[in-house]
C-alpha atoms as a PDB file:
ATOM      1  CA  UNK A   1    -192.616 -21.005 -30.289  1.00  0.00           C
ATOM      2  CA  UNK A   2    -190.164 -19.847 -27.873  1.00  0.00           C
ATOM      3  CA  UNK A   3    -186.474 -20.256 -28.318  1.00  0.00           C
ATOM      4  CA  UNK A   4    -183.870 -21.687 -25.750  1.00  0.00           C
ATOM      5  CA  UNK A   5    -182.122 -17.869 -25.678  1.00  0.00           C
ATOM      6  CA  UNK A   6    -185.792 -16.222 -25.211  1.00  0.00           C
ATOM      7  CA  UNK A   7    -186.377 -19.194 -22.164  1.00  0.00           C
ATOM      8  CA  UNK A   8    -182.761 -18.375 -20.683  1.00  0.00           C
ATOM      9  CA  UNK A   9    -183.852 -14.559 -20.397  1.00  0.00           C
ATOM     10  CA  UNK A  10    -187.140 -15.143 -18.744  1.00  0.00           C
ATOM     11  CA  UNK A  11    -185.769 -17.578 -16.746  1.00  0.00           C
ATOM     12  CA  UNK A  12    -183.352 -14.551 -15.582  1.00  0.00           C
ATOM     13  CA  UNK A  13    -186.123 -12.197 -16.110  1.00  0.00           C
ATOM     14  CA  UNK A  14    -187.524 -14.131 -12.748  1.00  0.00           C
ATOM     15  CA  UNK A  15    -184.832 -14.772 -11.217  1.00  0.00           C
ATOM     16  CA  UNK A  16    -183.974 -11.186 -10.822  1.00  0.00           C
ATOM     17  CA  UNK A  17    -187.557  -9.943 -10.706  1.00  0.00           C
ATOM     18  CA  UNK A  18    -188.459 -12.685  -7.533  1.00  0.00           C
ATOM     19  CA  UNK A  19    -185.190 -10.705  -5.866  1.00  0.00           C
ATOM     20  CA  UNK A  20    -185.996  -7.353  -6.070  1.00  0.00           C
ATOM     21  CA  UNK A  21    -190.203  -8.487  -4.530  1.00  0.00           C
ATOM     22  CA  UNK A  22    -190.947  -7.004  -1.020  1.00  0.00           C
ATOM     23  CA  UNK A  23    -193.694  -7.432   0.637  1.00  0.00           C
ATOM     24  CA  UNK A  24    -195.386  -4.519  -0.453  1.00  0.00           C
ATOM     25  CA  UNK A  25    -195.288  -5.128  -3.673  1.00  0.00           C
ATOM     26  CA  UNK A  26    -196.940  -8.120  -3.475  1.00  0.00           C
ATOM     27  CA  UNK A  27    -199.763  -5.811  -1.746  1.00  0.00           C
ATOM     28  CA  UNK A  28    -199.409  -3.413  -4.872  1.00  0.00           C
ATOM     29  CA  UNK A  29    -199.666  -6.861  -7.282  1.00  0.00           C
ATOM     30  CA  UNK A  30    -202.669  -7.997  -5.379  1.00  0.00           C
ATOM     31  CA  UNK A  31    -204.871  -5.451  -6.200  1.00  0.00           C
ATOM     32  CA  UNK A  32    -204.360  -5.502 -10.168  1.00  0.00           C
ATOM     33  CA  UNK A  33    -207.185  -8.082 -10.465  1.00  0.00           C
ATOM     34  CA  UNK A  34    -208.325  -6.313 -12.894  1.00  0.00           C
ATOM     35  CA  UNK A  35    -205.752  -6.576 -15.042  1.00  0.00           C
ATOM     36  CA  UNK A  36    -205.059 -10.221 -14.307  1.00  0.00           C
ATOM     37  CA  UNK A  37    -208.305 -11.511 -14.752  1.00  0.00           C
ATOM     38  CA  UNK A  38    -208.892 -10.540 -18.690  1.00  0.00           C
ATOM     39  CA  UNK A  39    -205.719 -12.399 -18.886  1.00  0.00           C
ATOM     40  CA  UNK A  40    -206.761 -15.860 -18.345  1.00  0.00           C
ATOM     41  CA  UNK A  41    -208.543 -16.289 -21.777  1.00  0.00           C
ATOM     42  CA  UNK A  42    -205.125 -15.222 -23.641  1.00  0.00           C
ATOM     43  CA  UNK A  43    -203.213 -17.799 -21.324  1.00  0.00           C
ATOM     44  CA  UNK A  44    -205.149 -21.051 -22.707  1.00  0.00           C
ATOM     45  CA  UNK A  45    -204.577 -24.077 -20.526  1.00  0.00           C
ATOM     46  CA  UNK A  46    -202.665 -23.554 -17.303  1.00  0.00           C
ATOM     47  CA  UNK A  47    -205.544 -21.421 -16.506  1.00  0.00           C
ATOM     48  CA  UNK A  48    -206.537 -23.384 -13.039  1.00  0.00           C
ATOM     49  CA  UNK A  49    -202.871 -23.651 -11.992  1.00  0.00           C
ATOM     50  CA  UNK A  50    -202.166 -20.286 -12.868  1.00  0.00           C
ATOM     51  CA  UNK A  51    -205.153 -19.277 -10.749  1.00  0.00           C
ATOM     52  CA  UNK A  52    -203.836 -21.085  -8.221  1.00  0.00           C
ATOM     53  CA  UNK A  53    -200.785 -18.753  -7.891  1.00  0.00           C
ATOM     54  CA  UNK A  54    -203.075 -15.717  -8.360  1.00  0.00           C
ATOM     55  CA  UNK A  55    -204.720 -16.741  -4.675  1.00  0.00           C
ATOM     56  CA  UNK A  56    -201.127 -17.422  -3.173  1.00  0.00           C
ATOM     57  CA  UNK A  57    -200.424 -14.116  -4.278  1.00  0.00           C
ATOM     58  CA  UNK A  58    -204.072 -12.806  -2.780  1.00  0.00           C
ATOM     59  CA  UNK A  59    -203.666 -14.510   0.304  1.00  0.00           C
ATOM     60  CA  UNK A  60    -200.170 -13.283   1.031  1.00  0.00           C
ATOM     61  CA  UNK A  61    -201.819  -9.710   0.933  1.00  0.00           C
ATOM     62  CA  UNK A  62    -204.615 -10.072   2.691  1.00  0.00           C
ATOM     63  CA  UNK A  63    -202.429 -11.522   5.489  1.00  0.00           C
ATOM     64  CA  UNK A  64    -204.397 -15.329   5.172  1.00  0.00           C
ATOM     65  CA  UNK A  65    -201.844 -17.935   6.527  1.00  0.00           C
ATOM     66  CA  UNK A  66    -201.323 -19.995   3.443  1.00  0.00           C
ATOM     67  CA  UNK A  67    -197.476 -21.264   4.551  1.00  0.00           C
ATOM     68  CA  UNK A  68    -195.745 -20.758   1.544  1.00  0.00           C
ATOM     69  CA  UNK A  69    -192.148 -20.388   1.147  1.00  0.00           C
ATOM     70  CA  UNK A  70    -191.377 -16.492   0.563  1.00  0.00           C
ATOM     71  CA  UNK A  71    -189.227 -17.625  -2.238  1.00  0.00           C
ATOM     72  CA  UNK A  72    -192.909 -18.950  -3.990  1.00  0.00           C
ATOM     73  CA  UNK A  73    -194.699 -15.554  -3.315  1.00  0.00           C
ATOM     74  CA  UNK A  74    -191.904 -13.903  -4.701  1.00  0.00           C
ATOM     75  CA  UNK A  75    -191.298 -15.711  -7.671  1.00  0.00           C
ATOM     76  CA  UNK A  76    -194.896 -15.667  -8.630  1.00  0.00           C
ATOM     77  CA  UNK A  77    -195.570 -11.864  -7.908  1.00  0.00           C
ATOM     78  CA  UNK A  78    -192.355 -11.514 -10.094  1.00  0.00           C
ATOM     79  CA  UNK A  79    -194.303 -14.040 -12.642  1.00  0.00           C
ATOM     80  CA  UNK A  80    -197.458 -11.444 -12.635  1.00  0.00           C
ATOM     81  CA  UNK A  81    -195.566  -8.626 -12.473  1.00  0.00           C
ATOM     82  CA  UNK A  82    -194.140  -9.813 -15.973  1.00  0.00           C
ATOM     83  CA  UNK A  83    -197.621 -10.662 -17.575  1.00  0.00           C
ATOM     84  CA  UNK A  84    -199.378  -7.160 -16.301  1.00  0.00           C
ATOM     85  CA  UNK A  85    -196.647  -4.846 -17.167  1.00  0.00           C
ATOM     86  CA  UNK A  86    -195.145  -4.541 -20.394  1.00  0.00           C
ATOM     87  CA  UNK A  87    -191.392  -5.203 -20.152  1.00  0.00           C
ATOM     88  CA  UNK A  88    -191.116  -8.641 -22.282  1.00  0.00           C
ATOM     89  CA  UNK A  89    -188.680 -10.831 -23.819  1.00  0.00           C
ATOM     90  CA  UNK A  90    -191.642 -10.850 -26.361  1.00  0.00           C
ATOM     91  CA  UNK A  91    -193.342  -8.167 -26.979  1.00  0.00           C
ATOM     92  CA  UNK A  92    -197.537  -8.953 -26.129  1.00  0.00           C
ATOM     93  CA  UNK A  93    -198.956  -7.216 -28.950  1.00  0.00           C
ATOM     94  CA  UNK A  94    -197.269  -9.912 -31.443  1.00  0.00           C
ATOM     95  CA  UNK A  95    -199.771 -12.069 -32.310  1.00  0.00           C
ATOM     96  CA  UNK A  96    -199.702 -15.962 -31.189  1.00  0.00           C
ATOM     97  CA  UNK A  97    -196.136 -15.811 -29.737  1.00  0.00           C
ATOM     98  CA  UNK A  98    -196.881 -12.547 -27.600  1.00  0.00           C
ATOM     99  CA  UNK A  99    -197.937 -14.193 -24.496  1.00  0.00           C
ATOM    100  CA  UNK A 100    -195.388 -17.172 -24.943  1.00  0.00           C
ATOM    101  CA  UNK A 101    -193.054 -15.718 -22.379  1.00  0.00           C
ATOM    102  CA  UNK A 102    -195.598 -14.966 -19.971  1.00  0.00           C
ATOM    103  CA  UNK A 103    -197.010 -18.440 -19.905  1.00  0.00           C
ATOM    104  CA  UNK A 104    -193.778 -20.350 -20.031  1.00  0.00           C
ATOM    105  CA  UNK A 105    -192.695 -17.565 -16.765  1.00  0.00           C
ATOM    106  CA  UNK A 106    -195.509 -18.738 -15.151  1.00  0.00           C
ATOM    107  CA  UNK A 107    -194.913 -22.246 -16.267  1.00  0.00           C
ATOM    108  CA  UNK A 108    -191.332 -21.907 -14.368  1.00  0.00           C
ATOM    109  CA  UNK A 109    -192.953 -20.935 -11.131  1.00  0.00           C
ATOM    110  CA  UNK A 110    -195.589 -24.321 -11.317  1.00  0.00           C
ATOM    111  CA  UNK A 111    -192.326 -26.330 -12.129  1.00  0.00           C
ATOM    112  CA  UNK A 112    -190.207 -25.133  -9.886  1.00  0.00           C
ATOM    113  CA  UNK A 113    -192.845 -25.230  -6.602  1.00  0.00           C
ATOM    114  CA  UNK A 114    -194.766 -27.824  -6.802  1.00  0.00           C
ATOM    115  CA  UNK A 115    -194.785 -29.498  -4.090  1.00  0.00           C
ATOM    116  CA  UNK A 116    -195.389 -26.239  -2.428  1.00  0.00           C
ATOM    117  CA  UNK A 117    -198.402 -25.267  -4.795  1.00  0.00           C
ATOM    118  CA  UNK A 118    -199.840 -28.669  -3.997  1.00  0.00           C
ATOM    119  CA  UNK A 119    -199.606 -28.328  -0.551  1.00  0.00           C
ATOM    120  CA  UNK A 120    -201.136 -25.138  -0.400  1.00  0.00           C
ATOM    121  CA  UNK A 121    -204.055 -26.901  -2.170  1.00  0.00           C
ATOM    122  CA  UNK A 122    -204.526 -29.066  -0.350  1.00  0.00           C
ATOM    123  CA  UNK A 123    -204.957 -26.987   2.749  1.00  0.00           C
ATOM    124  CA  UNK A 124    -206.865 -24.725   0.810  1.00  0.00           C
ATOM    125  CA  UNK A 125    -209.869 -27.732   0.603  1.00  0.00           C
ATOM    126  CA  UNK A 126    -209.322 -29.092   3.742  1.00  0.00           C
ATOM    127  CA  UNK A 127    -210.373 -26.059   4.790  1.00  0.00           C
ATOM    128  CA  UNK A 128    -212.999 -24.886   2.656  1.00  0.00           C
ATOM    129  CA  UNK A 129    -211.538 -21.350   1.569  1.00  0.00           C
ATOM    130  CA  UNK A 130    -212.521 -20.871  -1.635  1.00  0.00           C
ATOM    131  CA  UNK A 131    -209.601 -19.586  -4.191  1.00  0.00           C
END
């Protein structure tokens, strides 16, 4: 369980994290795939949606026109940047609630661009690119 104070600093944890994202460090995020992917049995059930962001993020580097705002790409290479590196509100290593601010970060960044996400699904099957 996660308490309010622990969700108001991740929810500052991303705000300043999506700030300080350039371009290249979405590049730099991109290529931890390795380090993501183990990561998707710990998260539990957002796993698809959470994928979803992975391939905005993947797409963004590999220069593939997804038209996303900045302020999505941002926010969720802030979102990763959180769950790969170990700078937490709660420490990972703590078992059950260790990954509870991870998934509720990345739970922010689904809330808070949906419509976006959505969209960018939606183009992603209409044109057959596979995630």
């Amino acid at each position: 369980m996660i308490t309010q104070e622990k969700k108001r600093q991740v929810a500052a944890a991303l705000e300043s994290g999506a700030q300080n994202i350039s371009p290249e460090i979405v590049r730099e995020l991109a290529g931890q795939d390795a380090k993501v992917r183990p990561l998707w049995e710990k998260l539990g059930g957002g796993c698809e949606k959470y994928r979803t962001l992975w391939a905005i993020l993947q797409d963004f580097a590999r220069d593939v026109s997804c038209r996303v705002p900045w302020e999505l790409v941002a926010a969720a290479a802030a979102a990763f940047a959180y769950l790969i590196f170990p700078f937490d509100v709660i420490p990972d290593f703590i078992p059950v609630s260790g990954y509870a601010d991870d998934v509720f970060m990345l739970e922010l960044v689904l809330e808070r661009f949906a419509v976006a996400i959505t969209s960018y699904e939606k183009r992603k099957n209409d044109t057959k690119i596979p995630f």
